[in-house]
PDB file of N, CA and C in Angstrom:
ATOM      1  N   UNK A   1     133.312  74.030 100.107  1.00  0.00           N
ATOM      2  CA  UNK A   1     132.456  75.101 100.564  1.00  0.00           C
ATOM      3  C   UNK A   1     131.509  75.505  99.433  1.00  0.00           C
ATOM      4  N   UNK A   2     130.241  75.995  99.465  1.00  0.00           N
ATOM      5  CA  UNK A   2     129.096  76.258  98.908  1.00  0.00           C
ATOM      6  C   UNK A   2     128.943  77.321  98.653  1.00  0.00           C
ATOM      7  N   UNK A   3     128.762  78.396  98.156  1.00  0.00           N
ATOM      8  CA  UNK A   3     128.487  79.751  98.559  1.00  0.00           C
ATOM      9  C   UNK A   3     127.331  79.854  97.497  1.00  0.00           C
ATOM     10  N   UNK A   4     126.388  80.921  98.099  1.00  0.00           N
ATOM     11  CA  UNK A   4     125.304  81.682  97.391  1.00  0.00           C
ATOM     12  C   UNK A   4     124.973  82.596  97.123  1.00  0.00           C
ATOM     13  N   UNK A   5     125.081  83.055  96.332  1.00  0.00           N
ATOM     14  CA  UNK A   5     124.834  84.951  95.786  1.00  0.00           C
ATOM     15  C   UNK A   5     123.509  84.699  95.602  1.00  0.00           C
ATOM     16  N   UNK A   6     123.168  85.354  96.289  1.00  0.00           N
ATOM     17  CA  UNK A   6     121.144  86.084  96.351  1.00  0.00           C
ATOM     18  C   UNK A   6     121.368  87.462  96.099  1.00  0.00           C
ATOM     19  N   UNK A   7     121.060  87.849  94.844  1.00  0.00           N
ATOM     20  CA  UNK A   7     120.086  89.187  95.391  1.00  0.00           C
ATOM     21  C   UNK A   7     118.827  89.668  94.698  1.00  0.00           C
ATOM     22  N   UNK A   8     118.375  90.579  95.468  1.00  0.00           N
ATOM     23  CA  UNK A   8     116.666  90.205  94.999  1.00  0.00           C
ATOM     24  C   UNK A   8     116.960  92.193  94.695  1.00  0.00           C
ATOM     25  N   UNK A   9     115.970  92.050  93.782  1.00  0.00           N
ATOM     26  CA  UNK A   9     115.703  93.696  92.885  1.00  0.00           C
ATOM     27  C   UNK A   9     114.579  93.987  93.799  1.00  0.00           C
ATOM     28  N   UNK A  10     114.838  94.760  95.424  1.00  0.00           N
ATOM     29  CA  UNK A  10     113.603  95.555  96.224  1.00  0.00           C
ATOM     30  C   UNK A  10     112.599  96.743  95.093  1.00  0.00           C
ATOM     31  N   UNK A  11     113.126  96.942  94.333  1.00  0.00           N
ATOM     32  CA  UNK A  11     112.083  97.931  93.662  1.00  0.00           C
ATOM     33  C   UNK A  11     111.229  96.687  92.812  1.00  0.00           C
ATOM     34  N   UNK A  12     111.677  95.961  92.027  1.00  0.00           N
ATOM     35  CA  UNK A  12     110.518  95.155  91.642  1.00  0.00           C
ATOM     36  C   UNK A  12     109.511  94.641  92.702  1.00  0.00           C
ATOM     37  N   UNK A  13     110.060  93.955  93.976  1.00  0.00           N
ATOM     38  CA  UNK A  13     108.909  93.676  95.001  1.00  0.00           C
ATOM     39  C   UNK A  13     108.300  94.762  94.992  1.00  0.00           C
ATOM     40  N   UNK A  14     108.644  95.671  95.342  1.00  0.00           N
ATOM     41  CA  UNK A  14     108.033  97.104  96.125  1.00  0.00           C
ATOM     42  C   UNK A  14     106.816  97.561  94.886  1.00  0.00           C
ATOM     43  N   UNK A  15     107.169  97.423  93.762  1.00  0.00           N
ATOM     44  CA  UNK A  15     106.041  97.509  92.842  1.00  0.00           C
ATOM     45  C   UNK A  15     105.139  96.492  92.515  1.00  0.00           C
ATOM     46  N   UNK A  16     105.465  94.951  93.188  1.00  0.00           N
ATOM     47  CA  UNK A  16     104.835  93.703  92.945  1.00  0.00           C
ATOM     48  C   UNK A  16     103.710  94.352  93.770  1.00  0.00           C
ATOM     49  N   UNK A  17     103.829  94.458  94.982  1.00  0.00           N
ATOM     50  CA  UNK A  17     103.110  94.535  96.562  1.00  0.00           C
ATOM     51  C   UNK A  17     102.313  95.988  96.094  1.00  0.00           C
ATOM     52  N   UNK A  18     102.796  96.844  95.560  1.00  0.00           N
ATOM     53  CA  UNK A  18     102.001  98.278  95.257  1.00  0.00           C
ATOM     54  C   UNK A  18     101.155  97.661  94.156  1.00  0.00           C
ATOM     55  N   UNK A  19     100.930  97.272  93.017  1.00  0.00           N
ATOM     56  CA  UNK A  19     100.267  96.608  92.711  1.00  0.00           C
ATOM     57  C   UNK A  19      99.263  95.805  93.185  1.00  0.00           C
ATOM     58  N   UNK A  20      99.509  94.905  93.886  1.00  0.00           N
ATOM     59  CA  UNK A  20      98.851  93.927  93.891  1.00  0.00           C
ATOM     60  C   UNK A  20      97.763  94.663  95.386  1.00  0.00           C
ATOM     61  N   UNK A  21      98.530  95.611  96.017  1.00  0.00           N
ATOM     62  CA  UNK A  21      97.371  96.427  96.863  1.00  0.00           C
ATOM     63  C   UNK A  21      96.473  97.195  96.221  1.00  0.00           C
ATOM     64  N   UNK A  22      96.887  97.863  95.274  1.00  0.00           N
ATOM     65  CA  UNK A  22      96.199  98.249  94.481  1.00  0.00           C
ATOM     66  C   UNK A  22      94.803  97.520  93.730  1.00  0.00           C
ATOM     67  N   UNK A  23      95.141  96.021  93.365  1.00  0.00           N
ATOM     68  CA  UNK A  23      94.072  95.245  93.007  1.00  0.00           C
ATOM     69  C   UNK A  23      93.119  95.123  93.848  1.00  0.00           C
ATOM     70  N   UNK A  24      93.851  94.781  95.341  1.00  0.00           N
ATOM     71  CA  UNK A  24      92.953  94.316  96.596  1.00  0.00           C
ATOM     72  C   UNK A  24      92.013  95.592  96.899  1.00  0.00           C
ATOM     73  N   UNK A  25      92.316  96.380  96.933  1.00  0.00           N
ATOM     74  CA  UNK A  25      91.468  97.681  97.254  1.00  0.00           C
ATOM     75  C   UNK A  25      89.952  97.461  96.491  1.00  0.00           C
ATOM     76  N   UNK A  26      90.441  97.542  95.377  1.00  0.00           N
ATOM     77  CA  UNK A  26      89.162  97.031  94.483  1.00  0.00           C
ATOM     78  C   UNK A  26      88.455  95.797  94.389  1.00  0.00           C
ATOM     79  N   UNK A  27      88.736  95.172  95.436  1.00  0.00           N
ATOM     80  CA  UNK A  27      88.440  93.921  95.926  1.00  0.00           C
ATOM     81  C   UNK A  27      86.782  94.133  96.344  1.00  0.00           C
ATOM     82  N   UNK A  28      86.254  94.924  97.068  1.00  0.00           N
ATOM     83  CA  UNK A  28      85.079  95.258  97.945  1.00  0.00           C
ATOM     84  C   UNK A  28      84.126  95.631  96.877  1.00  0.00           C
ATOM     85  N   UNK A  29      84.363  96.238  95.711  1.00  0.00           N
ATOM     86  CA  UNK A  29      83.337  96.878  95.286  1.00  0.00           C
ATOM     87  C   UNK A  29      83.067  95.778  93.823  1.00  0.00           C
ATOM     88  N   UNK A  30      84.357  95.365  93.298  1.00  0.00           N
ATOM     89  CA  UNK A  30      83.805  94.029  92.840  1.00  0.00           C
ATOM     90  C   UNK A  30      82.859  92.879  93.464  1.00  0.00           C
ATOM     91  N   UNK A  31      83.262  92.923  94.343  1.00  0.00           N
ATOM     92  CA  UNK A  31      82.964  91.653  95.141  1.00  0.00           C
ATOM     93  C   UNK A  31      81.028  92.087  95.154  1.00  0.00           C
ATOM     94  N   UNK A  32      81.098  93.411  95.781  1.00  0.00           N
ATOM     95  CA  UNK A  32      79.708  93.788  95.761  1.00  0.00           C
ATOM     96  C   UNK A  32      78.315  93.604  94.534  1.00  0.00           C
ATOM     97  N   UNK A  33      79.623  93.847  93.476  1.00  0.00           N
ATOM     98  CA  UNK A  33      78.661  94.255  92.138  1.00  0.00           C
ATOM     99  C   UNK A  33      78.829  92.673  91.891  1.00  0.00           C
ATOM    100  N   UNK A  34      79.404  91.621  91.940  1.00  0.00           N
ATOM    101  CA  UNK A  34      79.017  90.443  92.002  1.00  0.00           C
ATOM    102  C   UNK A  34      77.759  89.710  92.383  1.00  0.00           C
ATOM    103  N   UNK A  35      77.655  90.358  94.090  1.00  0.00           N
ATOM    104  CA  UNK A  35      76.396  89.835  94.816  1.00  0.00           C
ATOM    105  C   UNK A  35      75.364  90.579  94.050  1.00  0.00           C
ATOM    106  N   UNK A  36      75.467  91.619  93.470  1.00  0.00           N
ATOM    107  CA  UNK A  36      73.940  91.981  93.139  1.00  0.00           C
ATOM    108  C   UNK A  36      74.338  91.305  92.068  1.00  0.00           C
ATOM    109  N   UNK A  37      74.510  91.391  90.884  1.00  0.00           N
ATOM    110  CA  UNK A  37      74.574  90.685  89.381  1.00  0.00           C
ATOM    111  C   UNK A  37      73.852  89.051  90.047  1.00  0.00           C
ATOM    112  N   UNK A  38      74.153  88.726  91.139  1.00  0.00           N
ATOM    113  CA  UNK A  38      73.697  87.220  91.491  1.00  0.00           C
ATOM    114  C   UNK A  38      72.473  87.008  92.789  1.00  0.00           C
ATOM    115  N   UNK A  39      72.411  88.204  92.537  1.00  0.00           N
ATOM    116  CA  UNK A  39      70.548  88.647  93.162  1.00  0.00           C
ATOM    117  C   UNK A  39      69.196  88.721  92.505  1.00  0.00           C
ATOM    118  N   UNK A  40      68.675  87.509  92.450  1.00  0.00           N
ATOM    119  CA  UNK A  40      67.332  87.137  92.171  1.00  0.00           C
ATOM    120  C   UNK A  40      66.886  88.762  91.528  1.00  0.00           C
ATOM    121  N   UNK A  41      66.454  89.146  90.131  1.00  0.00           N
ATOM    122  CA  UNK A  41      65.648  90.762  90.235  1.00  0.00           C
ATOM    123  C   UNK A  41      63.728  90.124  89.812  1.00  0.00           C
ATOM    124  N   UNK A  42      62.795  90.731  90.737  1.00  0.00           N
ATOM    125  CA  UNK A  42      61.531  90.598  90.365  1.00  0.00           C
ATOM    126  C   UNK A  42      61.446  91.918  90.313  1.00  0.00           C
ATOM    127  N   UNK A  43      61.472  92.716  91.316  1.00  0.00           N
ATOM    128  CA  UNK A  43      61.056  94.003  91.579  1.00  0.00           C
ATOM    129  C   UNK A  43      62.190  94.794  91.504  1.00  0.00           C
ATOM    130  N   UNK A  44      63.037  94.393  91.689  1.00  0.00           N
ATOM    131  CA  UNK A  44      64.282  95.175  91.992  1.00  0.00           C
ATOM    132  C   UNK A  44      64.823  95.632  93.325  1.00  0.00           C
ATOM    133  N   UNK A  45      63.825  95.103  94.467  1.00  0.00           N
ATOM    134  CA  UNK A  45      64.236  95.632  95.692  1.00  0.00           C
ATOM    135  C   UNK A  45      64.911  94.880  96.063  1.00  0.00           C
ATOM    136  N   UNK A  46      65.422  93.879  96.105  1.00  0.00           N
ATOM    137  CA  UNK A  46      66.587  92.702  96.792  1.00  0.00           C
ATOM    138  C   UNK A  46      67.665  93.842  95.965  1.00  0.00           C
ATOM    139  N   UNK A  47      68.277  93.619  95.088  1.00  0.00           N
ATOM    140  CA  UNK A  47      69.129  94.377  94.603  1.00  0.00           C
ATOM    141  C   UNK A  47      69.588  96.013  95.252  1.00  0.00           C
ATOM    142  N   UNK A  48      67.967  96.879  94.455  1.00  0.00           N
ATOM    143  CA  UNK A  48      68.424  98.002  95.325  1.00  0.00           C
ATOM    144  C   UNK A  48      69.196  98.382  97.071  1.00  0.00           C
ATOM    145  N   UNK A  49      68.387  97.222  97.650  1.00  0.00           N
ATOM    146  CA  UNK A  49      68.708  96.878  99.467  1.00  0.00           C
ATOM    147  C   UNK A  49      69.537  96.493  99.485  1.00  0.00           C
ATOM    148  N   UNK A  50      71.066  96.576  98.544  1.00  0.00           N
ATOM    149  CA  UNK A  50      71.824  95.461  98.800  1.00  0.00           C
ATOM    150  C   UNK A  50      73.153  96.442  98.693  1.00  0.00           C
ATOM    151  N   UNK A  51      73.813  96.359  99.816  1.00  0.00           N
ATOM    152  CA  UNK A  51      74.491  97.908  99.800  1.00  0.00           C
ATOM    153  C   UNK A  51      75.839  97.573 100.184  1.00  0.00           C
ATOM    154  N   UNK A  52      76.962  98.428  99.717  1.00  0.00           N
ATOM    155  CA  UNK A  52      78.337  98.226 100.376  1.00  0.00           C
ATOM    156  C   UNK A  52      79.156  99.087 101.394  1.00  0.00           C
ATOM    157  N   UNK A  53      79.142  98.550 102.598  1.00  0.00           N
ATOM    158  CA  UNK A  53      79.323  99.307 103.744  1.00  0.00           C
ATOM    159  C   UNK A  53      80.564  98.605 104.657  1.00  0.00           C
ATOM    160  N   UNK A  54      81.886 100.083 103.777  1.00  0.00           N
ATOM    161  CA  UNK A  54      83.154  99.515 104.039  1.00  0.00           C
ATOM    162  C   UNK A  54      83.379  98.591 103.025  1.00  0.00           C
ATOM    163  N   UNK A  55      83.903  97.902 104.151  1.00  0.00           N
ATOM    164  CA  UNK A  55      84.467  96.113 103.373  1.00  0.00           C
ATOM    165  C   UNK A  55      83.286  95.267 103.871  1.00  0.00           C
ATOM    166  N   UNK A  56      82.290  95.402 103.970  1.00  0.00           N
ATOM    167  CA  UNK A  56      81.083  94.464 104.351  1.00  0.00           C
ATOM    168  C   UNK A  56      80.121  94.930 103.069  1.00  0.00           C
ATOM    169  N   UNK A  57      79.086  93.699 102.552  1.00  0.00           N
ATOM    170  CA  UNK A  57      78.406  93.536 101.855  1.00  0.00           C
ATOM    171  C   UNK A  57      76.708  93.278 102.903  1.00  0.00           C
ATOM    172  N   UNK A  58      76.061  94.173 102.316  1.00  0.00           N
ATOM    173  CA  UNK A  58      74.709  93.917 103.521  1.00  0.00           C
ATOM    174  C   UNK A  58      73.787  94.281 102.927  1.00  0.00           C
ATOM    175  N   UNK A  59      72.793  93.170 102.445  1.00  0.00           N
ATOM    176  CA  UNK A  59      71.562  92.712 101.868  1.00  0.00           C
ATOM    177  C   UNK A  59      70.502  92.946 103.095  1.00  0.00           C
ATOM    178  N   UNK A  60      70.095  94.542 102.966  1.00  0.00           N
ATOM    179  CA  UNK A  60      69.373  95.326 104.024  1.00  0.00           C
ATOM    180  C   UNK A  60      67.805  94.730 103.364  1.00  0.00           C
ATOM    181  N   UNK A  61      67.166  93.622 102.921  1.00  0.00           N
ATOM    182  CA  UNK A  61      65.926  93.171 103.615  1.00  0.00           C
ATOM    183  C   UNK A  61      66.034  91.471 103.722  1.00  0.00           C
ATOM    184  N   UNK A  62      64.458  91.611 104.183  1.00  0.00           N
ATOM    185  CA  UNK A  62      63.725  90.304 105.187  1.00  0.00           C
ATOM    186  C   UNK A  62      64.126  89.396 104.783  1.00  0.00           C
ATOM    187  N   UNK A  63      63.947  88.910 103.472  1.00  0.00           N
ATOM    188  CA  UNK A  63      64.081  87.663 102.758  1.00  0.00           C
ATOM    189  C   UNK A  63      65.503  87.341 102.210  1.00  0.00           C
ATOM    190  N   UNK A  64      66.665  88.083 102.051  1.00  0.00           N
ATOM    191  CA  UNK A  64      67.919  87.675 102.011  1.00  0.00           C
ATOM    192  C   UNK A  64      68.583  86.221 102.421  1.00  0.00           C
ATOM    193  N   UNK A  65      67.920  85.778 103.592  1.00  0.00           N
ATOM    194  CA  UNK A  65      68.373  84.271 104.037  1.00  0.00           C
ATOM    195  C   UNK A  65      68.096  83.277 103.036  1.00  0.00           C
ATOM    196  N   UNK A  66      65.870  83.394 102.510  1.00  0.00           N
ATOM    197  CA  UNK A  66      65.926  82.545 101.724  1.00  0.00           C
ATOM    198  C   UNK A  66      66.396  82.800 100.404  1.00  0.00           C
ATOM    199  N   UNK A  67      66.440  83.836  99.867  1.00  0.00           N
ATOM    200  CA  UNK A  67      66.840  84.033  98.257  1.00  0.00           C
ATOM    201  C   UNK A  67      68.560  83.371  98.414  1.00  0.00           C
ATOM    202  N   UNK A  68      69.381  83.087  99.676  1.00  0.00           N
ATOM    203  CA  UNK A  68      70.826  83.118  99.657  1.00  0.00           C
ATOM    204  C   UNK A  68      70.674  81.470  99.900  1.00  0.00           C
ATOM    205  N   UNK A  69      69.249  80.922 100.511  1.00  0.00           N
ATOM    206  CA  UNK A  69      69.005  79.341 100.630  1.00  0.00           C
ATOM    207  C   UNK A  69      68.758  78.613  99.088  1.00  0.00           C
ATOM    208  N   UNK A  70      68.653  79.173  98.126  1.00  0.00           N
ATOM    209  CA  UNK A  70      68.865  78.815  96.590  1.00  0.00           C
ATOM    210  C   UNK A  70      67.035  79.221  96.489  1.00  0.00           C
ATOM    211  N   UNK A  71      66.279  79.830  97.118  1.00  0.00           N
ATOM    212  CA  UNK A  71      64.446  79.246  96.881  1.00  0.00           C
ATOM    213  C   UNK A  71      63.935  79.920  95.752  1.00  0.00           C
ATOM    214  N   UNK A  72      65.278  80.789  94.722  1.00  0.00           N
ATOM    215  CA  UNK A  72      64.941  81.701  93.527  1.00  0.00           C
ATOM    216  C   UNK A  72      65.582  80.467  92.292  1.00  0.00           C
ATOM    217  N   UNK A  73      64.604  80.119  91.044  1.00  0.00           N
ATOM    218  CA  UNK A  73      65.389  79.756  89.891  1.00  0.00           C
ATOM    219  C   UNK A  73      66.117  80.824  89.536  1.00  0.00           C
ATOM    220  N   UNK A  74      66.795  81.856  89.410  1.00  0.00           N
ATOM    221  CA  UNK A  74      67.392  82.576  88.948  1.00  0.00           C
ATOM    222  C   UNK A  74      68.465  82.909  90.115  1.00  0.00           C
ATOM    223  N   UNK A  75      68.899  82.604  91.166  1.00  0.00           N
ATOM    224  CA  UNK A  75      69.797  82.125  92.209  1.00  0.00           C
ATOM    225  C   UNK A  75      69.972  80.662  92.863  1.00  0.00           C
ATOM    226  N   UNK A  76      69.921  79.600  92.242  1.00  0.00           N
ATOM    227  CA  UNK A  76      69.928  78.252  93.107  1.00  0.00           C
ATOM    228  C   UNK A  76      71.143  78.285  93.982  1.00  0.00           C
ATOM    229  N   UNK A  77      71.846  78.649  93.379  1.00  0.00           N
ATOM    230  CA  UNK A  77      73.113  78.617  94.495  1.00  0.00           C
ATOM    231  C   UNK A  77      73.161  79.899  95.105  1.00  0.00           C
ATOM    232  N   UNK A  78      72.472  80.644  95.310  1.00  0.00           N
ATOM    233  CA  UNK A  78      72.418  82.314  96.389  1.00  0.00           C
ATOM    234  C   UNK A  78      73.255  82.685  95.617  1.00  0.00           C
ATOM    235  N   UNK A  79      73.470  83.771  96.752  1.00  0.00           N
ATOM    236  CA  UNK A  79      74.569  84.892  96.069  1.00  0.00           C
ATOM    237  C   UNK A  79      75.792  84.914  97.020  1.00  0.00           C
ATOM    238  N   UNK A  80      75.275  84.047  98.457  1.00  0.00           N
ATOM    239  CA  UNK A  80      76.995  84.137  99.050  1.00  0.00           C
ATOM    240  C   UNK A  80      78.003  83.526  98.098  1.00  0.00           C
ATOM    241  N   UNK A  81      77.437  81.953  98.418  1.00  0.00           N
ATOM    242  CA  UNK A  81      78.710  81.368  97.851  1.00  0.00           C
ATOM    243  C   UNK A  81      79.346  81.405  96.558  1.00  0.00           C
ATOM    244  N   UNK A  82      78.235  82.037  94.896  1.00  0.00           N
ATOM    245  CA  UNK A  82      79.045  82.644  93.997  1.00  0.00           C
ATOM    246  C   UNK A  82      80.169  83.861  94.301  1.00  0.00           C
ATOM    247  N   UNK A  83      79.301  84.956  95.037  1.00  0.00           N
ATOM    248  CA  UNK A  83      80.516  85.596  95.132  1.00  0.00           C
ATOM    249  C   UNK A  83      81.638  85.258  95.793  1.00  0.00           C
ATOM    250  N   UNK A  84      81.605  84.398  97.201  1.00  0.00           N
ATOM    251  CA  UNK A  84      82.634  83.829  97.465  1.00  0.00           C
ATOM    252  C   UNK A  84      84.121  83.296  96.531  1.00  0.00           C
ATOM    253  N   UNK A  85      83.469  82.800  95.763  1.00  0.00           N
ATOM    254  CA  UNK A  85      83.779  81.718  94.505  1.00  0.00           C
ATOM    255  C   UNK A  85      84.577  82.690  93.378  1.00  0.00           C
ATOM    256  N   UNK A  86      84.034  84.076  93.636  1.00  0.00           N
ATOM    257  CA  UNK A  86      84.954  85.232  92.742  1.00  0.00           C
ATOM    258  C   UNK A  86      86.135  85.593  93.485  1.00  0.00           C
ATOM    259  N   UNK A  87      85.747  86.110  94.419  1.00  0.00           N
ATOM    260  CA  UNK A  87      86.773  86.790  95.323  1.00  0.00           C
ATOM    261  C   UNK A  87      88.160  85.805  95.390  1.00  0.00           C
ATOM    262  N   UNK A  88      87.597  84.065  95.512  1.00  0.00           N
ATOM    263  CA  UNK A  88      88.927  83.758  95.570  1.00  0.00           C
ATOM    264  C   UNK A  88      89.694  83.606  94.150  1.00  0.00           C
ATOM    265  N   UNK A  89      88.869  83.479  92.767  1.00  0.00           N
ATOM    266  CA  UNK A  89      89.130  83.468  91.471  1.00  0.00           C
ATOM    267  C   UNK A  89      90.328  85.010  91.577  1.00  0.00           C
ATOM    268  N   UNK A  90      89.279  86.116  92.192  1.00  0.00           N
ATOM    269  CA  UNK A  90      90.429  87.524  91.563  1.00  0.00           C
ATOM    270  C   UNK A  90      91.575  87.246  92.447  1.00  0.00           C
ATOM    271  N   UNK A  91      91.478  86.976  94.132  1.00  0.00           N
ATOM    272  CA  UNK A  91      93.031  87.016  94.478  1.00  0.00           C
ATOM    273  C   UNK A  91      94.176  86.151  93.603  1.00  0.00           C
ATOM    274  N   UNK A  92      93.160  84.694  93.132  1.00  0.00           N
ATOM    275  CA  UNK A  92      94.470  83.814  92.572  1.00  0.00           C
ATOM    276  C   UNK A  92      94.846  84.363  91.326  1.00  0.00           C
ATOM    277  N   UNK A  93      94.015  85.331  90.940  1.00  0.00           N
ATOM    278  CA  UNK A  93      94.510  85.886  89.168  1.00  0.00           C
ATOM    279  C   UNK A  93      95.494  86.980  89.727  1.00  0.00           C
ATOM    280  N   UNK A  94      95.085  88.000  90.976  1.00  0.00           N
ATOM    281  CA  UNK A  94      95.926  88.879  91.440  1.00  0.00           C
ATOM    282  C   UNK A  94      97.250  88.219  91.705  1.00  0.00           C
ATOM    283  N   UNK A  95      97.327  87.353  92.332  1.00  0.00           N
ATOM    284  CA  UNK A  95      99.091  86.526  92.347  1.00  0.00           C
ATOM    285  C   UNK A  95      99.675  85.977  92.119  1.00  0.00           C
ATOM    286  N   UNK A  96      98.612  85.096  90.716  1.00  0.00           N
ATOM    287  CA  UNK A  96      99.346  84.771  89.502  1.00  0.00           C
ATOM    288  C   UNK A  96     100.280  85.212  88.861  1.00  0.00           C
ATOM    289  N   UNK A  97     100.231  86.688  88.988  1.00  0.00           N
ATOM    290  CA  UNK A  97     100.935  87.612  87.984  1.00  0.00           C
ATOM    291  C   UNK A  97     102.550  87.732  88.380  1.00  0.00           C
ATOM    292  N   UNK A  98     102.464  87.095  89.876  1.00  0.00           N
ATOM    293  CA  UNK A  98     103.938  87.479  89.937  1.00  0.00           C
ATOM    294  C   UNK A  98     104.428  86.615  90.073  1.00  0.00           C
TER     295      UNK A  98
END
């Protein structure tokens, strides 16, 4: 016969998971200050127009499609898919930790 003693310390999870919600929360507004840091600036209005509403990111003018199609040297790759490219960098550093 085999037997297995498991037991798991619920207060360490319970502070893993409080934690790591804690990171996620701050998930949105990083994520935001990403897309602008990776927003073409001439004038500054792509940036300023570029607002965080909720958990949505919304690049309130006209030309957002092409500046996000690479048509800026100072964005070739837009600004979706860098920030994309963070968000999944912070979750895997967020659950690295445990």
């Amino acid at each position: 016969m085999i037997k297995i003693d498991i037991k798991v310390d619920t207060r360490k999870v319970q502070r893993a998971i409080s934690t790591a919600s804690n990171e996620l929360k701050k998930l949105p507004t990083q994520a935001h200050r990403q897309f602008v840091s990776n927003t073409p600036k001439r004038s500054g209005n792509a940036r300023n127009k570029t607002k965080l509403l909720g958990n949505n990111i919304k690049a309130g003018y006209q030309y957002a499609t092409v500046l996000d199609k690479g048509y800026s040297k100072q964005a070739p790759r837009g600004m979706i898919q860098p920030t994309i490219d963070f968000i999944k960098r912070k979750i895997e550093s967020i659950f690295r930790k445990f």
